[in-house]
Protein backbone atom coordinates (compact mmCIF):
# COMPACT_ATOMS: atom_id res chain seq x y z
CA UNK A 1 -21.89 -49.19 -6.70
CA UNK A 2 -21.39 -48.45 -10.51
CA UNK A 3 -23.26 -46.68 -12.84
CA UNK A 4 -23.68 -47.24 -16.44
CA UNK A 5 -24.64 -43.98 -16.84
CA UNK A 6 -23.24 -41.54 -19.28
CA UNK A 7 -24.11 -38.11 -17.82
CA UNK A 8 -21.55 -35.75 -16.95
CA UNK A 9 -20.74 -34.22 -13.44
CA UNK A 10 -22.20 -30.84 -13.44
CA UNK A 11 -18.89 -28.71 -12.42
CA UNK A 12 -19.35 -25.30 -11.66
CA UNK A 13 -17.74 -22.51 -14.17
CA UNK A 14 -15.03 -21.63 -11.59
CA UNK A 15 -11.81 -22.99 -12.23
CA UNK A 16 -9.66 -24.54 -8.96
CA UNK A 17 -6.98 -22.53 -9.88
CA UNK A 18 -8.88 -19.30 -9.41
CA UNK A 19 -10.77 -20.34 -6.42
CA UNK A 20 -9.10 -23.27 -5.15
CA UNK A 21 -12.09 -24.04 -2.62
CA UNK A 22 -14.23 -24.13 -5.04
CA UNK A 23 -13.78 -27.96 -5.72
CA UNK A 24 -14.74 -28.71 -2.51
CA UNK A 25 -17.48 -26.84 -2.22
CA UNK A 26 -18.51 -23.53 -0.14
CA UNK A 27 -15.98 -20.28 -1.27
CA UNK A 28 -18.12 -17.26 -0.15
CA UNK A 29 -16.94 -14.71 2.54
CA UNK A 30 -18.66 -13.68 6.04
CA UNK A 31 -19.31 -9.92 5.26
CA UNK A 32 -21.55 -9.52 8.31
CA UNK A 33 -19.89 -11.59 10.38
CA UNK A 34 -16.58 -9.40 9.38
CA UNK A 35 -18.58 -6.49 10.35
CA UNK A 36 -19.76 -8.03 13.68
CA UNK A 37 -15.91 -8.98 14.81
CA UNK A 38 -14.48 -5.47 13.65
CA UNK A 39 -16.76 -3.86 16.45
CA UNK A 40 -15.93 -6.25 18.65
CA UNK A 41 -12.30 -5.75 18.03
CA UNK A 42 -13.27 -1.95 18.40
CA UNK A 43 -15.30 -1.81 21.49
CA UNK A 44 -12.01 -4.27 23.14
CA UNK A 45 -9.54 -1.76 22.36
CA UNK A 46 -11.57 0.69 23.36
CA UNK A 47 -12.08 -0.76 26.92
CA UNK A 48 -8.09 -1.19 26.88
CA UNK A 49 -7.32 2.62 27.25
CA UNK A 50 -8.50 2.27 29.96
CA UNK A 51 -6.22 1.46 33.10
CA UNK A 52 -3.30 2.62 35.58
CA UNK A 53 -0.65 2.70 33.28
CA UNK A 54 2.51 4.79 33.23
CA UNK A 55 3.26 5.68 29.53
CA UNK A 56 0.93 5.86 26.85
CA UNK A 57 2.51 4.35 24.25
CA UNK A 58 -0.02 1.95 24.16
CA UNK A 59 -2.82 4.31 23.44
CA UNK A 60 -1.24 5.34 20.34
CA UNK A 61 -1.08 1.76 19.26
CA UNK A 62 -4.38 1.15 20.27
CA UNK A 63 -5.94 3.80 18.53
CA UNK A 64 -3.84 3.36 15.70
CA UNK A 65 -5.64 0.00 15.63
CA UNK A 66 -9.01 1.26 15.82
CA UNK A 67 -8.51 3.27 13.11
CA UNK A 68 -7.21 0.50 10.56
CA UNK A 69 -9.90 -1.49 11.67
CA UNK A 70 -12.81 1.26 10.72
CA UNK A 71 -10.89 2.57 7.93
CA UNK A 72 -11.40 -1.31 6.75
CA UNK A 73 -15.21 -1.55 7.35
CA UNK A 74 -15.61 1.12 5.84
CA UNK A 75 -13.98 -0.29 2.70
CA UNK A 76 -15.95 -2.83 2.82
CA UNK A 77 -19.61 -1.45 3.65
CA UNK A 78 -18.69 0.81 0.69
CA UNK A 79 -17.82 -1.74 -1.64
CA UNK A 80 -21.05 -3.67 -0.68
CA UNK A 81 -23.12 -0.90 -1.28
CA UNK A 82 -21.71 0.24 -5.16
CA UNK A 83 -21.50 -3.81 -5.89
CA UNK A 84 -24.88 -3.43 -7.42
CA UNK A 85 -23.15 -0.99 -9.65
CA UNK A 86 -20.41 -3.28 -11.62
């Protein structure tokens, strides 16, 4: 149905070209959720150095992983806590 009214949309002060979601609605993150899977991916990789294997190749690997994947939290828990700060 029409409207003969003459008000304006009320658009938010983000531009779609810097935040393309952002015309559609919801463009936050998951920060504890991102938190909550890096442990998870942590505590898995953890359980995998575990086993009968031969060569252990794959514990370099998986340790290498752990360690981009806390070096990464810890990113962001520290940018989280000096936000407040900017």
């Amino acid at each position: 149905m029409a409207s003969n009214s003459r008000e304006l949309e009320q658009r938010s002060e983000v531009g779609p070209q810097d935040e393309p979601s952002a015309e559609w609605g919801w463009h936050g993150g998951f920060p504890k959720g991102t938190i909550a899977g890096g442990i998870v991916t942590i505590i898995l990789c953890a359980v995998f150095f575990i086993g009968p294997y031969q060569s252990r190749t794959q514990d370099l690997w998986l340790g290498g992983v752990i360690l981009v994947v806390l070096i990464g939290m810890a990113l962001q828990i520290r940018k989280k806590r000096n936000a407040w700060r900017r």
